[in-house]
C-alpha atoms as a PDB file:
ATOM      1  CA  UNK A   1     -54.466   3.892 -27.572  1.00  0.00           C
ATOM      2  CA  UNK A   2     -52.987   5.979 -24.633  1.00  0.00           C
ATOM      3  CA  UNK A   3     -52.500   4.633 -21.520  1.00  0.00           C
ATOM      4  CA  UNK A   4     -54.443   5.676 -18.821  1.00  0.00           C
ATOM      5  CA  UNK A   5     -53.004   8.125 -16.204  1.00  0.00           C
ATOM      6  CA  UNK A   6     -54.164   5.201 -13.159  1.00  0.00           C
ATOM      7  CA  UNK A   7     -52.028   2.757 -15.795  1.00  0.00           C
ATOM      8  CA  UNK A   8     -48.872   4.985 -15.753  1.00  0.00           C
ATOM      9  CA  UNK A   9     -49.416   5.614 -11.747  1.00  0.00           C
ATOM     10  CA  UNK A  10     -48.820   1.880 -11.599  1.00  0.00           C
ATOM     11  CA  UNK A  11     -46.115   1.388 -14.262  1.00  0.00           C
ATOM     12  CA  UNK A  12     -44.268   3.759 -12.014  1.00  0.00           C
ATOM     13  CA  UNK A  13     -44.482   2.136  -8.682  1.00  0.00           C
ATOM     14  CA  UNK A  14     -43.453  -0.558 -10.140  1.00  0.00           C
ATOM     15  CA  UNK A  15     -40.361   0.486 -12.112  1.00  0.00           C
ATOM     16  CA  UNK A  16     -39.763   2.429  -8.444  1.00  0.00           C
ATOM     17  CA  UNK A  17     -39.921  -1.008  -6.454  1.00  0.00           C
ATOM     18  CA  UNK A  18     -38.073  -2.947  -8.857  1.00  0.00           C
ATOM     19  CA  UNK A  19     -35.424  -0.224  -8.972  1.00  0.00           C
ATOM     20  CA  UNK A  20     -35.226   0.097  -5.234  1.00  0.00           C
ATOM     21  CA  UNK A  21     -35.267  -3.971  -5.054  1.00  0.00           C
ATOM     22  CA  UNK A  22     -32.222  -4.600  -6.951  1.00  0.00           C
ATOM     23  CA  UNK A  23     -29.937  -1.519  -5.388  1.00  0.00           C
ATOM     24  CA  UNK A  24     -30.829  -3.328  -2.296  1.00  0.00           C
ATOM     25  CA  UNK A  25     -29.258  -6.450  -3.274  1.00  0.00           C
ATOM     26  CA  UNK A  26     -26.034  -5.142  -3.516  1.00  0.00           C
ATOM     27  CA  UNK A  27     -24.089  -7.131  -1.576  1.00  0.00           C
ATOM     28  CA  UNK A  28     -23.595 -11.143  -1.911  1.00  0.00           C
ATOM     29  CA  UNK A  29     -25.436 -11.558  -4.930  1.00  0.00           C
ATOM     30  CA  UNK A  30     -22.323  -9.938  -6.481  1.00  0.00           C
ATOM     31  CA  UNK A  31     -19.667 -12.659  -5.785  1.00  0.00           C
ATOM     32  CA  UNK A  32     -19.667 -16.781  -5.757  1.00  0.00           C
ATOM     33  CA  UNK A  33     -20.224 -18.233  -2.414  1.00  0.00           C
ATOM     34  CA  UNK A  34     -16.711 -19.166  -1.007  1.00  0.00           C
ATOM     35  CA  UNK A  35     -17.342 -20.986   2.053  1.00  0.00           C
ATOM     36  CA  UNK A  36     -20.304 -21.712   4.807  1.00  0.00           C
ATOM     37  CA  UNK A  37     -19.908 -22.874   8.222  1.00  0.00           C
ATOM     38  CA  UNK A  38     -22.143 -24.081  10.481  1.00  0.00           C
ATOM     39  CA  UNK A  39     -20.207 -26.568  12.802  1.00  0.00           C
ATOM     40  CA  UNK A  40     -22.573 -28.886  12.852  1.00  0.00           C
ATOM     41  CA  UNK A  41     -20.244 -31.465  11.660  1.00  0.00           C
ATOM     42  CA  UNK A  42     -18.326 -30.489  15.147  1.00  0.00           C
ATOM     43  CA  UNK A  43     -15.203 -29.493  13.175  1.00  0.00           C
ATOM     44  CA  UNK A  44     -13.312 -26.237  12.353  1.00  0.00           C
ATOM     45  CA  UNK A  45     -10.532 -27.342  10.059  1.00  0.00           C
ATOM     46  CA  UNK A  46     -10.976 -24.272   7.867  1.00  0.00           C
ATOM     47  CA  UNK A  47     -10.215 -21.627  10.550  1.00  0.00           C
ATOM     48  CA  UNK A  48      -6.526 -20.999  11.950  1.00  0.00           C
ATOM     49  CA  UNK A  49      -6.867 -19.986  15.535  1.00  0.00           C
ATOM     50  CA  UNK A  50      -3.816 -17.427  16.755  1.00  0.00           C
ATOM     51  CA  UNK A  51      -4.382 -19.814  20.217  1.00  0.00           C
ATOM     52  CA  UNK A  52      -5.688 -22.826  19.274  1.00  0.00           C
ATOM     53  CA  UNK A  53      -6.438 -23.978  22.899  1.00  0.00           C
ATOM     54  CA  UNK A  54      -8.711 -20.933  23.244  1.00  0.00           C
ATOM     55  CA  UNK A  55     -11.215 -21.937  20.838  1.00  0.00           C
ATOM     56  CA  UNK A  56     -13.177 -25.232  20.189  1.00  0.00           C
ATOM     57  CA  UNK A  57     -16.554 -26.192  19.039  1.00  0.00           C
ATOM     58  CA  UNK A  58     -19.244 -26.979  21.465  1.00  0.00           C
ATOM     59  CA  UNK A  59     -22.843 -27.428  21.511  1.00  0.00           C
ATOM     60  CA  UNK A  60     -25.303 -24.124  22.871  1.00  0.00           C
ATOM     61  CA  UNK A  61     -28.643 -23.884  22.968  1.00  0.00           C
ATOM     62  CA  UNK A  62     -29.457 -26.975  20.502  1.00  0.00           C
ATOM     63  CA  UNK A  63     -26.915 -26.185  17.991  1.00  0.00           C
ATOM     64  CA  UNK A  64     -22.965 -26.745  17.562  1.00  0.00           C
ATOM     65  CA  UNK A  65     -21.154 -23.036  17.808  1.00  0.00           C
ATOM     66  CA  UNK A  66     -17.652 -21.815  17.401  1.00  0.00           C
ATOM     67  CA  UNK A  67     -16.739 -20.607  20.906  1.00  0.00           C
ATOM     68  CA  UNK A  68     -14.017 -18.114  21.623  1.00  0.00           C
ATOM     69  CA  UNK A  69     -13.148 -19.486  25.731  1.00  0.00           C
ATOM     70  CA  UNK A  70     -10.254 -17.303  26.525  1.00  0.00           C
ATOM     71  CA  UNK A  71      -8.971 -13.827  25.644  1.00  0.00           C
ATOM     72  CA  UNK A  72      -5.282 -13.554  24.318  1.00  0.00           C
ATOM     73  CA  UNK A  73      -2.324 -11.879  25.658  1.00  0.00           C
ATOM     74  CA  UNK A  74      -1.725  -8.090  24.407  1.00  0.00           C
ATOM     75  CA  UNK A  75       1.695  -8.406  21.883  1.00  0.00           C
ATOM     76  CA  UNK A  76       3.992  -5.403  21.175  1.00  0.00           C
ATOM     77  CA  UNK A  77       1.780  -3.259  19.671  1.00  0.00           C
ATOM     78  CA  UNK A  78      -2.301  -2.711  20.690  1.00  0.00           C
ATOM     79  CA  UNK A  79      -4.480  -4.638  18.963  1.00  0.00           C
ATOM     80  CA  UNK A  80      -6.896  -7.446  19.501  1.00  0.00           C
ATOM     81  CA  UNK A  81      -5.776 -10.396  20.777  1.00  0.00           C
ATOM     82  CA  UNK A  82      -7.742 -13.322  19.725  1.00  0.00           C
ATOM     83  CA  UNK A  83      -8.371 -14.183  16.144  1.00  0.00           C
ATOM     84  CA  UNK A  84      -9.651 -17.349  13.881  1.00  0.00           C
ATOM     85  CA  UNK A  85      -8.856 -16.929  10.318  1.00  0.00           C
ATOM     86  CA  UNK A  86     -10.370 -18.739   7.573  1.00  0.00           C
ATOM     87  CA  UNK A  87      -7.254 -19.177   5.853  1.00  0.00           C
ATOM     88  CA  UNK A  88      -8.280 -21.021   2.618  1.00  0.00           C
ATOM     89  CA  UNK A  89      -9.969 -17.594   1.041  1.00  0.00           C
ATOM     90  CA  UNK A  90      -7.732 -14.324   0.249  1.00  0.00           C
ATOM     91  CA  UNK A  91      -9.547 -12.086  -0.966  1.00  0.00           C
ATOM     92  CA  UNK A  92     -10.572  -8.320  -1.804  1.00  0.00           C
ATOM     93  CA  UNK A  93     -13.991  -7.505  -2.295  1.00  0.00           C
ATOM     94  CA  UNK A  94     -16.063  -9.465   0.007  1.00  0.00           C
ATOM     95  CA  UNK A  95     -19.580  -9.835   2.037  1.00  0.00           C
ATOM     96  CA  UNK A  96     -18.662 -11.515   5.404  1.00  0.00           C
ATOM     97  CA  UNK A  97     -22.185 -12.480   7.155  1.00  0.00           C
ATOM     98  CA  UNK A  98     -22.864 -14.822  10.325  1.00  0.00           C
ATOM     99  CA  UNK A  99     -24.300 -14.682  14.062  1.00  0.00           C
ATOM    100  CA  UNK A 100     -22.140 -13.581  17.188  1.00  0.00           C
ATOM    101  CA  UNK A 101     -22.745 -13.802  20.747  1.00  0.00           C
ATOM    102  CA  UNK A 102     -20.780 -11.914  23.730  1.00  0.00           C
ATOM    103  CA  UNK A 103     -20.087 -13.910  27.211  1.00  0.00           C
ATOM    104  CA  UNK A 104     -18.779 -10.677  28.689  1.00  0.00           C
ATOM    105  CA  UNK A 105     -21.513  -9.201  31.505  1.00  0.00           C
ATOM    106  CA  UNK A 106     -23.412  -7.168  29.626  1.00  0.00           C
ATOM    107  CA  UNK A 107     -22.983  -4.322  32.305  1.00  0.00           C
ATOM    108  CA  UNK A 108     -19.545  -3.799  31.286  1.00  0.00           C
ATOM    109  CA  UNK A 109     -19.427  -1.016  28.276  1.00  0.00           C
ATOM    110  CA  UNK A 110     -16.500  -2.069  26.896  1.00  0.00           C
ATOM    111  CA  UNK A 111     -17.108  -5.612  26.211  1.00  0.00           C
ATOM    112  CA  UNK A 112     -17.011  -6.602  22.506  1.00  0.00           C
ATOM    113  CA  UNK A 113     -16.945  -8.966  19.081  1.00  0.00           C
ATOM    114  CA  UNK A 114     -14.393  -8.499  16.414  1.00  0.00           C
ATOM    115  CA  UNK A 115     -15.092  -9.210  12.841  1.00  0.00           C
ATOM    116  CA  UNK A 116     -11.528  -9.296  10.889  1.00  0.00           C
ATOM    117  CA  UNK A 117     -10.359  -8.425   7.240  1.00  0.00           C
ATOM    118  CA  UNK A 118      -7.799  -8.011   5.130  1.00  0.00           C
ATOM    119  CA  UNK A 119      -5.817  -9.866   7.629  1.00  0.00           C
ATOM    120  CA  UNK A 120      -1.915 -10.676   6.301  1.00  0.00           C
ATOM    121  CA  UNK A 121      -0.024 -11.465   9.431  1.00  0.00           C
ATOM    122  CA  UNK A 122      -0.773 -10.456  13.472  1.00  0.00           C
ATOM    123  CA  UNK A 123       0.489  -6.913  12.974  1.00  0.00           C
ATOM    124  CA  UNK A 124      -1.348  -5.754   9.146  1.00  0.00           C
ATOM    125  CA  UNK A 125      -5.208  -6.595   9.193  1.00  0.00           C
ATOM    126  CA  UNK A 126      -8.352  -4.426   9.446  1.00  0.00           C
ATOM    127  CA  UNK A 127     -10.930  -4.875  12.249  1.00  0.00           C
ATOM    128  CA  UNK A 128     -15.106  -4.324  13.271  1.00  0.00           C
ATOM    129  CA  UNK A 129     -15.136  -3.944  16.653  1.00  0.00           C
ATOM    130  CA  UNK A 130     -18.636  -4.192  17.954  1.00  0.00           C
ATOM    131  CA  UNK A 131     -19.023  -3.025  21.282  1.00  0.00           C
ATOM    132  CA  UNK A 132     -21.189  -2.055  24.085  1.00  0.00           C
ATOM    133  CA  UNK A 133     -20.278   1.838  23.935  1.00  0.00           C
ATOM    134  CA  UNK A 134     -19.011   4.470  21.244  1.00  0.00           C
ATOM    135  CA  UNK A 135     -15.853   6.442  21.533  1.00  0.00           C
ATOM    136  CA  UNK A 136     -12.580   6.329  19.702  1.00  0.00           C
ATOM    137  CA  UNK A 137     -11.244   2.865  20.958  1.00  0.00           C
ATOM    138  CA  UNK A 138     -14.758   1.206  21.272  1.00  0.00           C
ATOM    139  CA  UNK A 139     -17.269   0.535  18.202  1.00  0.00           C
ATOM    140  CA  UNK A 140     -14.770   1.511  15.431  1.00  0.00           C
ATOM    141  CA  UNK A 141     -13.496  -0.268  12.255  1.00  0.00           C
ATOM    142  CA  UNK A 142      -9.603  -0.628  13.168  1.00  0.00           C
ATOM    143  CA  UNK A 143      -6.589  -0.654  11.256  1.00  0.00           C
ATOM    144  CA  UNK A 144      -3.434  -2.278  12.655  1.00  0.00           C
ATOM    145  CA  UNK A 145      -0.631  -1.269  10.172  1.00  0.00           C
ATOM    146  CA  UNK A 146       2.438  -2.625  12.064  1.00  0.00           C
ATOM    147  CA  UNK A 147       1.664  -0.346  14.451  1.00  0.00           C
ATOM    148  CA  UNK A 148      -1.132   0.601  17.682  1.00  0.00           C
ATOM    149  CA  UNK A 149      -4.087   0.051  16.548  1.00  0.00           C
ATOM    150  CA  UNK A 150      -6.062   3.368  14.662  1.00  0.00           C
ATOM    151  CA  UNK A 151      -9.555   4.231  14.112  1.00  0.00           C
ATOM    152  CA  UNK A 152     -10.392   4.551  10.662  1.00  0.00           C
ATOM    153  CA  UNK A 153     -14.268   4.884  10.856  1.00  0.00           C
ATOM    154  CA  UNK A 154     -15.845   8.295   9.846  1.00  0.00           C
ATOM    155  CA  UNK A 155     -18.438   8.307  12.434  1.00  0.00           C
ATOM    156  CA  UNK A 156     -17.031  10.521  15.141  1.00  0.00           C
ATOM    157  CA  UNK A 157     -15.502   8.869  18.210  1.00  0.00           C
ATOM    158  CA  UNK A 158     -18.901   8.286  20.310  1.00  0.00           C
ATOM    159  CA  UNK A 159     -21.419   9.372  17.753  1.00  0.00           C
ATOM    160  CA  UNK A 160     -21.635   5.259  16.147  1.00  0.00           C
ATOM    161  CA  UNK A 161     -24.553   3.467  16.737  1.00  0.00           C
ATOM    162  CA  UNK A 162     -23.296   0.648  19.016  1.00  0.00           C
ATOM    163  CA  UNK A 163     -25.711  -2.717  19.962  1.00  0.00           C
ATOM    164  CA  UNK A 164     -23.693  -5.382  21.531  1.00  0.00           C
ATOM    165  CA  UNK A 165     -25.108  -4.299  24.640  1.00  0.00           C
ATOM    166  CA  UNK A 166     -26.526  -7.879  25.862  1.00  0.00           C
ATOM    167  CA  UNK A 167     -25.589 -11.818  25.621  1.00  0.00           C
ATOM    168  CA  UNK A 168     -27.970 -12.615  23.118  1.00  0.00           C
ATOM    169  CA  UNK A 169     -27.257 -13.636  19.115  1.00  0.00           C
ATOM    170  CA  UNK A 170     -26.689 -10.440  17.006  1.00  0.00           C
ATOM    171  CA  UNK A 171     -26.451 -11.252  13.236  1.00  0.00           C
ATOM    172  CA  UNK A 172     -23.805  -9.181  11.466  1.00  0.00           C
ATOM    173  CA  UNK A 173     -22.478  -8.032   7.943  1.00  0.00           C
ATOM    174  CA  UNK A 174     -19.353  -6.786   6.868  1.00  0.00           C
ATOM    175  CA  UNK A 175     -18.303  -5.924   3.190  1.00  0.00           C
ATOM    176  CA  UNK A 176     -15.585  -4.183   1.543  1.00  0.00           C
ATOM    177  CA  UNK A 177     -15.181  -3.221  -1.679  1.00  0.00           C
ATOM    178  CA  UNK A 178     -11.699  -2.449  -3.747  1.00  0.00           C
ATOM    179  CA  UNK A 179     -12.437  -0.496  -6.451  1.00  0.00           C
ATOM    180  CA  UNK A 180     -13.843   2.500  -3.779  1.00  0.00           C
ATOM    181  CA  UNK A 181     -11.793   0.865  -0.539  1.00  0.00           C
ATOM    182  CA  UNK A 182     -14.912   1.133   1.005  1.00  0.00           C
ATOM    183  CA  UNK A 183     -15.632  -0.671   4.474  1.00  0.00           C
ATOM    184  CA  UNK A 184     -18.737  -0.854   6.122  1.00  0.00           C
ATOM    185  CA  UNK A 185     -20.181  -2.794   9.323  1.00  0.00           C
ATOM    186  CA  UNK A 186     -23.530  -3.962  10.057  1.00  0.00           C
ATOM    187  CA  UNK A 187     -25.004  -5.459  13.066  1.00  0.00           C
ATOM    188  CA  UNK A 188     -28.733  -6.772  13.596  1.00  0.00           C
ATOM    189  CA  UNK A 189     -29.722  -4.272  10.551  1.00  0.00           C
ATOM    190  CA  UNK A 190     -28.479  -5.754   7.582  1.00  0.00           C
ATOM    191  CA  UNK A 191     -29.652  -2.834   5.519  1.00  0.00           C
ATOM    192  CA  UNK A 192     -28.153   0.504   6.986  1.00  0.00           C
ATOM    193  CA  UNK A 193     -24.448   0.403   8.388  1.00  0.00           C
ATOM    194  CA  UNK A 194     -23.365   1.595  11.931  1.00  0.00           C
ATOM    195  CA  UNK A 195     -19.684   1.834  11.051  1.00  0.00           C
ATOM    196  CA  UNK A 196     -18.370   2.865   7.559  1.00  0.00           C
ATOM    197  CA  UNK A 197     -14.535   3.691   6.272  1.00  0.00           C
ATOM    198  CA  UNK A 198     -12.200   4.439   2.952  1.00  0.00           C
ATOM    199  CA  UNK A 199      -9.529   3.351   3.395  1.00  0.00           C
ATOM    200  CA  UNK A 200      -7.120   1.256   0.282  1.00  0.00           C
ATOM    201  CA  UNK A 201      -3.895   0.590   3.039  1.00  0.00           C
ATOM    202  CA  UNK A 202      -4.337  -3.358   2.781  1.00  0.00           C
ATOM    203  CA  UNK A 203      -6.377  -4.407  -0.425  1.00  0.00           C
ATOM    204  CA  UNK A 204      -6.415  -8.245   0.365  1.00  0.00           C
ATOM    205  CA  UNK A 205      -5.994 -10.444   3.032  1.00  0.00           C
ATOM    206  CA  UNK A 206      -8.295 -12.955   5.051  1.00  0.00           C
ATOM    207  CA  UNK A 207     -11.964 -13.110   6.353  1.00  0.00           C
ATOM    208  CA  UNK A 208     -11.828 -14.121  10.690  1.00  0.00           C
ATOM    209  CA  UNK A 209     -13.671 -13.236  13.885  1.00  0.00           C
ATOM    210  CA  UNK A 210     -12.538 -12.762  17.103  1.00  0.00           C
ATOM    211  CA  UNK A 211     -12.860 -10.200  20.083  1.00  0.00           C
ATOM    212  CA  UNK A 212      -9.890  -7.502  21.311  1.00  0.00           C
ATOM    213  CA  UNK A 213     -10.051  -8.955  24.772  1.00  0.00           C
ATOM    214  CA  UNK A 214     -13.539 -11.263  25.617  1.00  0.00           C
ATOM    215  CA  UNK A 215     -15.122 -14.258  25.109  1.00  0.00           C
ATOM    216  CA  UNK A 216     -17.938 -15.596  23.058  1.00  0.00           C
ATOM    217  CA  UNK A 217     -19.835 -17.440  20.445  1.00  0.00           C
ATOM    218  CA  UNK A 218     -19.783 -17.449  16.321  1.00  0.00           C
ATOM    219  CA  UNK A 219     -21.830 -18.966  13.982  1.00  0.00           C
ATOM    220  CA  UNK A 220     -23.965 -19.553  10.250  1.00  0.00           C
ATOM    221  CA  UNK A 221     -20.475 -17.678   9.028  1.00  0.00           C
ATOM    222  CA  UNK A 222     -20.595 -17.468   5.025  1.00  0.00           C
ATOM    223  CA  UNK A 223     -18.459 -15.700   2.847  1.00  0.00           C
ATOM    224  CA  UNK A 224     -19.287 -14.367  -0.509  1.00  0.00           C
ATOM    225  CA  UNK A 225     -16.123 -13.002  -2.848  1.00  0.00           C
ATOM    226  CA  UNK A 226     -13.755 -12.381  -5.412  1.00  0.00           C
ATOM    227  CA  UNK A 227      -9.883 -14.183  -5.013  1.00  0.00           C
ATOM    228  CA  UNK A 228      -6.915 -12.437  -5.492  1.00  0.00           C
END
């Protein structure tokens, strides 16, 4: 017996949905769970500070955080200048999730949140800057090459969608992939990017977070990814 035409309606909304469900979950279900951090323990043993005295855990808003006090000092070349690496992990393709919170006012359009990978040493890494504004310093994915900092993001300098505009939690996403050397940044929307790159200069390094010159909060940081 045929089936009906309401029956193959159906069979096809549903092979649609199941289709669109599992490109969708692209992302962390593709690598073992590395490592998971939520301070609550009131330790960060697993994260290598580039100023230790600039970072500690502390308790906000009923819950332990990992709390960026200080800015760094600019080095020879521009770049950001504070950085906490999870140093166990190297590793190429990756999903990088967690929260992040900016103490800069939020009137001040170049305030931001750094999100690091690929990091080897302080002058070869790859950085998401999240920021208050869009041009071609602010809300770009960096690459520091032993060299000033570049922008590497193909959004146009001021055309990225930027959202760190306030001092509230923002959750965030970043992933890269090797085989394409695709990078891509999310913030609050964990579905659609607002910063995206190619780019196969460094192919492994470290996961971190940080900021290029402010102060603020991490947290719930989790790492999905394959080891090199």
């Amino acid at each position: 017996m045929k089936p009906s035409q309401q029956t193959i309606r159906v069979l096809l909304v549903l092979a649609i949905f199941f289709f669109s469900a599992n490109c969708g979950k692209k992302g962390s279900d593709e690598f073992p769970l590395l490592a998971s951090y939520d301070f609550e323990d009131g330790k960060a043993e697993a994260w290598q500070p580039k100023n230790p005295e600039n970072w500690q855990v502390v308790e906000k808003d009923g819950s332990l955080v990992y709390e960026l006090i200080a800015p760094g000092e600019q080095g020879e070349i521009r770049a950001p200048t504070s950085w906490s690496i999870l140093s166990e992990h190297g590793i190429t393709s990756f999903v990088f999730t967690g929260r992040l919170k900016c103490l800069t006012e939020a009137s001040n359009p170049h305030r931001d949140m750094c999100v690091f990978l690929h990091f080897q040493d302080p002058t070869h890494f790859y950085y998401v800057h999240f920021s208050a504004s869009s041009d071609s310093l602010h809300n770009i994915i960096g690459l520091v090459n032993g060299a000033d900092r570049i922008k590497i993001n193909s959004e146009a300098p001021g055309e990225s969608m930027f959202r760190l505009t306030d001092r509230d939690w923002h959750r965030f996403k970043v992933t890269y992939d090797a085989i394409t050397g695709d990078i891509k940044g999310f913030l609050d929307d964990m579905d659609t990017p607002i910063l995206t790159a190619r780019d196969k200069t460094l192919t492994h390094g470290h996961v971190g977070v940080g900021s290029f010159d402010d102060t603020g909060h991490f947290d719930d940081l989790t790492l999905w990814g394959k080891k090199y």
